[in-house]
C-alpha atoms as a PDB file:
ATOM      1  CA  UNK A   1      10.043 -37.878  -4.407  1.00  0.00           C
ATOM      2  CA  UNK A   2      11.178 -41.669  -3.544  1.00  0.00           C
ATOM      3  CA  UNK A   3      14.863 -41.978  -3.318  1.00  0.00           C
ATOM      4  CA  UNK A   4      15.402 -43.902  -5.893  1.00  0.00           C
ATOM      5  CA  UNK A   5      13.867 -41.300  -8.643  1.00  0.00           C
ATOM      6  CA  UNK A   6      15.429 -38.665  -6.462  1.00  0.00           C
ATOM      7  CA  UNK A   7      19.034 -40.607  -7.426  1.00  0.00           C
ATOM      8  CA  UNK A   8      17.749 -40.951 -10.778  1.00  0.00           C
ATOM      9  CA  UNK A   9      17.013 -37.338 -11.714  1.00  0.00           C
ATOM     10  CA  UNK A  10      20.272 -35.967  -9.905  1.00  0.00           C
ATOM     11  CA  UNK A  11      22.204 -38.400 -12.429  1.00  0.00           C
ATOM     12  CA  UNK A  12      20.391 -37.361 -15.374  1.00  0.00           C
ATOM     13  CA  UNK A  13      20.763 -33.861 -14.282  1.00  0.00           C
ATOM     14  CA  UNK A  14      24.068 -33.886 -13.986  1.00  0.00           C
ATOM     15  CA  UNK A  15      24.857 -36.160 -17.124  1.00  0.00           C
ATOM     16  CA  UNK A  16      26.557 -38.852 -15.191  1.00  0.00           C
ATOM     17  CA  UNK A  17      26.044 -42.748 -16.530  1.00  0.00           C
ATOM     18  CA  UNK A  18      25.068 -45.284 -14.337  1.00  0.00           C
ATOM     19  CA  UNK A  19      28.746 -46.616 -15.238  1.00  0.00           C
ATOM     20  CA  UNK A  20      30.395 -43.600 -14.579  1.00  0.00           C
ATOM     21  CA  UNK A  21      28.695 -43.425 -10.941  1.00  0.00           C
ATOM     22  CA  UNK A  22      29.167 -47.276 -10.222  1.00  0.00           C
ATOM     23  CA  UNK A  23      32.904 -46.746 -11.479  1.00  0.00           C
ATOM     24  CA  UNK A  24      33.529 -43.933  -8.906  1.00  0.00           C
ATOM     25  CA  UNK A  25      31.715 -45.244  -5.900  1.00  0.00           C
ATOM     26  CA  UNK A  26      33.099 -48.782  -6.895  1.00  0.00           C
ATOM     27  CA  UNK A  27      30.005 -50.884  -7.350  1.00  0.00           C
ATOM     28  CA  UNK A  28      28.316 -52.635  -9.988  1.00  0.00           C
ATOM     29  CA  UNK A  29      26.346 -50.769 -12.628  1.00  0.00           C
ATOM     30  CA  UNK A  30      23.455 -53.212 -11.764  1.00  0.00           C
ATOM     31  CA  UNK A  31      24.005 -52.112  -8.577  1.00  0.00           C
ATOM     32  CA  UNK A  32      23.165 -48.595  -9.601  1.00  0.00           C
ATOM     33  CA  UNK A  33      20.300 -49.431 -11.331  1.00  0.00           C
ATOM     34  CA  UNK A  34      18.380 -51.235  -8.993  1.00  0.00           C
ATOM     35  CA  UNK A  35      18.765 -47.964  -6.740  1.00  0.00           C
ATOM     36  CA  UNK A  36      17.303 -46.139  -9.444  1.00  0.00           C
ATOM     37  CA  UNK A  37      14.213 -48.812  -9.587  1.00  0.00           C
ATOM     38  CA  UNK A  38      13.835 -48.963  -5.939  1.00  0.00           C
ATOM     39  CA  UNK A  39      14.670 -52.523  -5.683  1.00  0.00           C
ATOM     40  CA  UNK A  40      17.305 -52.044  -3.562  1.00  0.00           C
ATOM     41  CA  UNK A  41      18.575 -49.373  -1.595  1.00  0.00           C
ATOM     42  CA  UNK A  42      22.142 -47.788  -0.791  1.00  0.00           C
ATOM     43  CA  UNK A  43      24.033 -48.348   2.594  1.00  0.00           C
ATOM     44  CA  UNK A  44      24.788 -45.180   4.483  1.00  0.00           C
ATOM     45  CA  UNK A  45      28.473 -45.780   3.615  1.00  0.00           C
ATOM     46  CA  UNK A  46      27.235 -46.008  -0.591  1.00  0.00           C
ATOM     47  CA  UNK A  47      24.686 -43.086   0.435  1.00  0.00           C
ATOM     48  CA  UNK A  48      27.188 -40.511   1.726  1.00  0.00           C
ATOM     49  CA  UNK A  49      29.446 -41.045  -1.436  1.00  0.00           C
ATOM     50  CA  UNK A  50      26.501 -40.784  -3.809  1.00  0.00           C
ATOM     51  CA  UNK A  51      25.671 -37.215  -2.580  1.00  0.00           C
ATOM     52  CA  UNK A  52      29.411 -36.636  -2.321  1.00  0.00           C
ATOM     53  CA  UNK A  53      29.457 -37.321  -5.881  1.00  0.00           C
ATOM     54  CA  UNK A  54      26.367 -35.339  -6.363  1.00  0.00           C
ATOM     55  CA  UNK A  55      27.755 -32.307  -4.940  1.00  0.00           C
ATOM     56  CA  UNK A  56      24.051 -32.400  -2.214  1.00  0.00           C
ATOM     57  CA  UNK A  57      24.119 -33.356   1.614  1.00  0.00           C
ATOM     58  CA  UNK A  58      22.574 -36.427   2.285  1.00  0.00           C
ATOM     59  CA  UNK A  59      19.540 -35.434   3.788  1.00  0.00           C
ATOM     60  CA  UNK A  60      18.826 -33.284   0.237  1.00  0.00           C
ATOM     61  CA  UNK A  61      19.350 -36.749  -1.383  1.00  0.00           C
ATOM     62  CA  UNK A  62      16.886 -38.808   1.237  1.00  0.00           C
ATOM     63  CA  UNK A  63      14.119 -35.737   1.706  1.00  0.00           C
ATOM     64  CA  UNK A  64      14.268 -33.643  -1.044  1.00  0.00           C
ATOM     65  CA  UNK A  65      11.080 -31.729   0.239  1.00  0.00           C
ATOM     66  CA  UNK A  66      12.203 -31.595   3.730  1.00  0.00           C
ATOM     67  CA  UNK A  67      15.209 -29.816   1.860  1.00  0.00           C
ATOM     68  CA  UNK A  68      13.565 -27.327  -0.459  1.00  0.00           C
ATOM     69  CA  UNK A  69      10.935 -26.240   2.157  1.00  0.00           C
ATOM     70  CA  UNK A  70      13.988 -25.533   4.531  1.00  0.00           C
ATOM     71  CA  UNK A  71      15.706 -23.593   1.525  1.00  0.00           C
ATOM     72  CA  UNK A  72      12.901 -21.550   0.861  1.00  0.00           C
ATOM     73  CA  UNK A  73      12.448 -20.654   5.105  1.00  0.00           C
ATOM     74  CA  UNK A  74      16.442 -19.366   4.548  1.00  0.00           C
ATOM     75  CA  UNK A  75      16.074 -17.520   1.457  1.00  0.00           C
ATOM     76  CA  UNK A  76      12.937 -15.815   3.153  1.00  0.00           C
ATOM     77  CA  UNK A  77      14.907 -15.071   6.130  1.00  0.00           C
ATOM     78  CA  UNK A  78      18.057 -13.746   4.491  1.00  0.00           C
ATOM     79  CA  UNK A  79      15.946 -11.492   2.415  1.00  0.00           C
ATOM     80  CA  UNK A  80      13.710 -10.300   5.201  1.00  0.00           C
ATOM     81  CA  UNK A  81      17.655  -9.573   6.859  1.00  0.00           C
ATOM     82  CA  UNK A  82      18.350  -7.727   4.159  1.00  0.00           C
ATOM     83  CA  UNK A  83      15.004  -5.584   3.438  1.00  0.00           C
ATOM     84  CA  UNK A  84      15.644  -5.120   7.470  1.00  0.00           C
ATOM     85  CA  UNK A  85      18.927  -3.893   7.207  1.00  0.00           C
ATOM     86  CA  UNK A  86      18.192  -1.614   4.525  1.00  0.00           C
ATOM     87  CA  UNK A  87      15.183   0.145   6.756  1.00  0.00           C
ATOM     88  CA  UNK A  88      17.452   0.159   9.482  1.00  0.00           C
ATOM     89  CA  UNK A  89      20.181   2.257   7.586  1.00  0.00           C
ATOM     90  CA  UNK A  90      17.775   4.327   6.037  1.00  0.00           C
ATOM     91  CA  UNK A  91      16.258   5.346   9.127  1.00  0.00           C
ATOM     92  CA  UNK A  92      19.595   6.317  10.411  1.00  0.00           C
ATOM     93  CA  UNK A  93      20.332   8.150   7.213  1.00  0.00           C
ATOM     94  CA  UNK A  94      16.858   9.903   7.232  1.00  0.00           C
ATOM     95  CA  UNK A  95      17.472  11.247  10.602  1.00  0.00           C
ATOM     96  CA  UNK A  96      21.267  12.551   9.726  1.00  0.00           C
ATOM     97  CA  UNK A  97      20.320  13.813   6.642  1.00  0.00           C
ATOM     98  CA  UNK A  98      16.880  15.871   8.344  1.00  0.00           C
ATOM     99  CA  UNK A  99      19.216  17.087  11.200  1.00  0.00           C
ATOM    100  CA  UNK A 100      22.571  18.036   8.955  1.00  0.00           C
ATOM    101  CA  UNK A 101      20.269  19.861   6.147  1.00  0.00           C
ATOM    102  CA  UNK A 102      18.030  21.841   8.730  1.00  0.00           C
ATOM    103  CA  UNK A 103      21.103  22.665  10.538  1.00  0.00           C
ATOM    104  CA  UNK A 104      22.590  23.833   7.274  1.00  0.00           C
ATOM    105  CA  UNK A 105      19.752  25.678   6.023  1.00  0.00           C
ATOM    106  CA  UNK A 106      18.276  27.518   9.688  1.00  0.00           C
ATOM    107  CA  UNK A 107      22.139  28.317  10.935  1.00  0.00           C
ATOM    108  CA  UNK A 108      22.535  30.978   8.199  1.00  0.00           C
ATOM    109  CA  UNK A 109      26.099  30.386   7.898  1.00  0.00           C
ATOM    110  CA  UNK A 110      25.204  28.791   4.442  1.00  0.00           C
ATOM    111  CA  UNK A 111      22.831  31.338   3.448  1.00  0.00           C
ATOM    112  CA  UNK A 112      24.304  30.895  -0.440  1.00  0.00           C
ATOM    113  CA  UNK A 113      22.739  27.567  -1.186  1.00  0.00           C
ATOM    114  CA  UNK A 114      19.458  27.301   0.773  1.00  0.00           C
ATOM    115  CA  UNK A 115      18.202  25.106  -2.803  1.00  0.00           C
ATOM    116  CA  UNK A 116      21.336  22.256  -1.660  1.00  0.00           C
ATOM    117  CA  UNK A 117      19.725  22.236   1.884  1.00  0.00           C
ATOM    118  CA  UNK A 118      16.072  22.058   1.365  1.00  0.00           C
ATOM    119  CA  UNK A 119      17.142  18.962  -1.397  1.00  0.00           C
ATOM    120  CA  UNK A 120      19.198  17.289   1.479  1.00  0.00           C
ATOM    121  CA  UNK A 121      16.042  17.970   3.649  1.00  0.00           C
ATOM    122  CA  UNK A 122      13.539  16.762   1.691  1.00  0.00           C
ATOM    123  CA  UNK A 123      15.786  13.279   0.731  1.00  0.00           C
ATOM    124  CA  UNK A 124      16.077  12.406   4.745  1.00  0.00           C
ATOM    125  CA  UNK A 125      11.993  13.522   5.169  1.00  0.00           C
ATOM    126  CA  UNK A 126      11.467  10.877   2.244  1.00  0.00           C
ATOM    127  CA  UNK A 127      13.717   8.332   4.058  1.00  0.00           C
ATOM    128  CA  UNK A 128      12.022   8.893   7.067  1.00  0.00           C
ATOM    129  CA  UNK A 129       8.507   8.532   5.498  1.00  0.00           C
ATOM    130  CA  UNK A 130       9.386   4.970   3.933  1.00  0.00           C
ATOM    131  CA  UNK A 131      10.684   3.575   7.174  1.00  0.00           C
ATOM    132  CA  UNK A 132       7.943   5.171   8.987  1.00  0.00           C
ATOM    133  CA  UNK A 133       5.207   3.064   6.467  1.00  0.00           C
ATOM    134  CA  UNK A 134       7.423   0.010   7.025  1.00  0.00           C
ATOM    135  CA  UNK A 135       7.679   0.303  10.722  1.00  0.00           C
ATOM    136  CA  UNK A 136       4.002   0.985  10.998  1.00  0.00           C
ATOM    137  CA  UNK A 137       3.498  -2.497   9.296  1.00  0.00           C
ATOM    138  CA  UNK A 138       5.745  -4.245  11.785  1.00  0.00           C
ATOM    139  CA  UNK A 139       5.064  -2.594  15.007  1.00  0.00           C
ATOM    140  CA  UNK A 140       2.326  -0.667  16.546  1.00  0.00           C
ATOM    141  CA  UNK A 141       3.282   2.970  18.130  1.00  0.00           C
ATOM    142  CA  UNK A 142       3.984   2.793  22.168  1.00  0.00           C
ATOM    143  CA  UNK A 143       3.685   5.732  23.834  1.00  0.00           C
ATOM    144  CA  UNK A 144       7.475   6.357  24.553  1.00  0.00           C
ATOM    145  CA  UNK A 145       8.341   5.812  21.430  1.00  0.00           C
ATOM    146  CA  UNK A 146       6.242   8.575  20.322  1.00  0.00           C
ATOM    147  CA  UNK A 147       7.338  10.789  22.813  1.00  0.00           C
ATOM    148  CA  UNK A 148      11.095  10.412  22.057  1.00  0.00           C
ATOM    149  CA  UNK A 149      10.484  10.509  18.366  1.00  0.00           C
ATOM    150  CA  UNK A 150       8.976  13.956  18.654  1.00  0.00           C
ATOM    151  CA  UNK A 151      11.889  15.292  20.948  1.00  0.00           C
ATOM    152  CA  UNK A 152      14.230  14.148  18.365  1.00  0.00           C
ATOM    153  CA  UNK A 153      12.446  16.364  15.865  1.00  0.00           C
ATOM    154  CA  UNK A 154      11.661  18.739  18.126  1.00  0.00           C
ATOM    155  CA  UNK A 155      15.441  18.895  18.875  1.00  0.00           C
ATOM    156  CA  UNK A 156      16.278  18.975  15.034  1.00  0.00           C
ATOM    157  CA  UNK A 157      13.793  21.990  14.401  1.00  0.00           C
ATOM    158  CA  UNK A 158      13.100  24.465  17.505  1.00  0.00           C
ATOM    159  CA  UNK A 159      15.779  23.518  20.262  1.00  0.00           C
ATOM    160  CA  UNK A 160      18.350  25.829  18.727  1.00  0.00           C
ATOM    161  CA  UNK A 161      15.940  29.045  18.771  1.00  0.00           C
ATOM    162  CA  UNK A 162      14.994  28.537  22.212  1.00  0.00           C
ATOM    163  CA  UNK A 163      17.939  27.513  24.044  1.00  0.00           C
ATOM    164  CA  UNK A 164      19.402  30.758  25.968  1.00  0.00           C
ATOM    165  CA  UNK A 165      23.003  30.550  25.483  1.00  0.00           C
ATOM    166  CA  UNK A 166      22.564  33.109  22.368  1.00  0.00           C
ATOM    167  CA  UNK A 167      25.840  31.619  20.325  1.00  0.00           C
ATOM    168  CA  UNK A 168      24.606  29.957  17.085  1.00  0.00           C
ATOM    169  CA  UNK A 169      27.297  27.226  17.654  1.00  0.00           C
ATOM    170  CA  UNK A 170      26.855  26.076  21.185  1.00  0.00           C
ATOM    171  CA  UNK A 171      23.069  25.822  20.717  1.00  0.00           C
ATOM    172  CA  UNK A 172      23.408  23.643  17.494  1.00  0.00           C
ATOM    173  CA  UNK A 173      25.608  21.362  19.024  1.00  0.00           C
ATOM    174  CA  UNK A 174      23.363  20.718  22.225  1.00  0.00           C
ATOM    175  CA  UNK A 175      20.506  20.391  19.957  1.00  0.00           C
ATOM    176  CA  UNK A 176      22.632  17.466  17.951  1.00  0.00           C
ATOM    177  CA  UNK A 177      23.692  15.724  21.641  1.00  0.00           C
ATOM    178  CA  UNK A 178      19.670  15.818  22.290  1.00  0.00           C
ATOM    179  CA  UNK A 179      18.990  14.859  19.088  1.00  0.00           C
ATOM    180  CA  UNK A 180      22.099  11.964  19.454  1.00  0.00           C
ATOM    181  CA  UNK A 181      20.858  10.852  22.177  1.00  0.00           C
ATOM    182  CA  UNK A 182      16.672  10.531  21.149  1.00  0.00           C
ATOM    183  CA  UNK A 183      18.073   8.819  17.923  1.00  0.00           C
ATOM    184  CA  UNK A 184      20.191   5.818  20.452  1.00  0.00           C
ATOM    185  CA  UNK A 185      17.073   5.438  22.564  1.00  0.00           C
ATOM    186  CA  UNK A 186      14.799   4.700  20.050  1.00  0.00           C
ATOM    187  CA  UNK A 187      17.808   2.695  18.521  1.00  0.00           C
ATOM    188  CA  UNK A 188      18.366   0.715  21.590  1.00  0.00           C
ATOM    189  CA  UNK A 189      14.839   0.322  22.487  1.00  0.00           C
ATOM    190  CA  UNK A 190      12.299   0.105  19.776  1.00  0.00           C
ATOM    191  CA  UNK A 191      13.997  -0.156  15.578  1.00  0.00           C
ATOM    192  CA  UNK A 192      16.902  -2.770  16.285  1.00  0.00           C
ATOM    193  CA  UNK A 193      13.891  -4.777  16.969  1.00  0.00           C
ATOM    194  CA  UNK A 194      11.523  -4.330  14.555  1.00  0.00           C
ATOM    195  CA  UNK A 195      14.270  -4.059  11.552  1.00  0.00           C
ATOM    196  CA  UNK A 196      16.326  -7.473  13.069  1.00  0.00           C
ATOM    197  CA  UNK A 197      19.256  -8.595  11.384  1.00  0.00           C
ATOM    198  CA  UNK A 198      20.718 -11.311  13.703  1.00  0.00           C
END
């Protein structure tokens, strides 16, 4: 769109008169009009005012298609962020809620409610499925990764049995620090990456 229909539509859109701009930027109407004709055009001095008045930067007012295309890139980006952000926590919440519930459910100390475990359970394995289709879309498996993923839920579901300290308590929590520290690896290393939110 030429400037001049560009200054044209904005005034119409906005309901302004060719008097009413020419009034506040201090110019003629005809002024005005021959902008809108493309007879003439306005200095930079008349040009920063106009989009002033037109609540728009300049360059919106010069290259409106420069403009929108570099509108729609930010509104992609921001909801990419966002889509990203939302993987991101529910990978972390998957992987809380799989290690809490199991903890929960195998320690026996809750033996009352196994149903309010395995529902727990199953809402971080969902979690961890979604991310896991999302991140397969976005990145493709290295080895480590792998590895480290399966200690973490290898920590989460056998560690406790089979360490030899015998007290409930002490094995749970070195199975969590194992399972802490497999979930900041592949933190660190592999989803702050593929989920970006900078």
């Amino acid at each position: 769109m030429a400037l001049s229909e560009n200054i044209k539509a904005r005034r119409m859109a906005l309901k302004m008169s060719q008097e009413y701009v020419a009034e506040q930027l201090g110019i003629s109407r005809q002024a005005v009009g021959k902008w809108e004709t493309g007879k003439s055009e306005p200095t930079a001095a008349n040009l920063a005012e106009l989009a002033a008045l037109f609540e728009m930067s300049v360059s919106e007012l010069v290259e409106p298609e420069n403009c929108a295309g570099q509108r729609v890139e930010q509104e992609r980006q921001a909801k990419e962020k966002r889509h990203n952000a939302k993987m991101l926590l529910g990978r972390w919440s998957g992987v809380v809620l799989v290690n809490a519930s199991w903890d929960g459910f195998s320690s026996g100390l809750y033996a009352d409610v196994p149903y309010y475990w395995f529902f727990l359970l199953a809402a971080g394995l969902v979690l961890l499925f979604i991310t896991s289709i999302d991140m397969e879309k976005k990145h493709k498996l290295k080895k480590t990764q792998i590895a480290v993923g399966a200690g973490m839920l290898f920590s989460i579901f056998f560690l406790p049995r089979i360490i030899p300290f015998g007290q409930a308590g002490i094995n749970y929590l070195l199975a969590d620090v194992v399972t802490a520290v497999c979930v900041i690896v592949l933190n660190l290393k592999y989803w702050r990456y593929i989920w970006n939110v900078k």
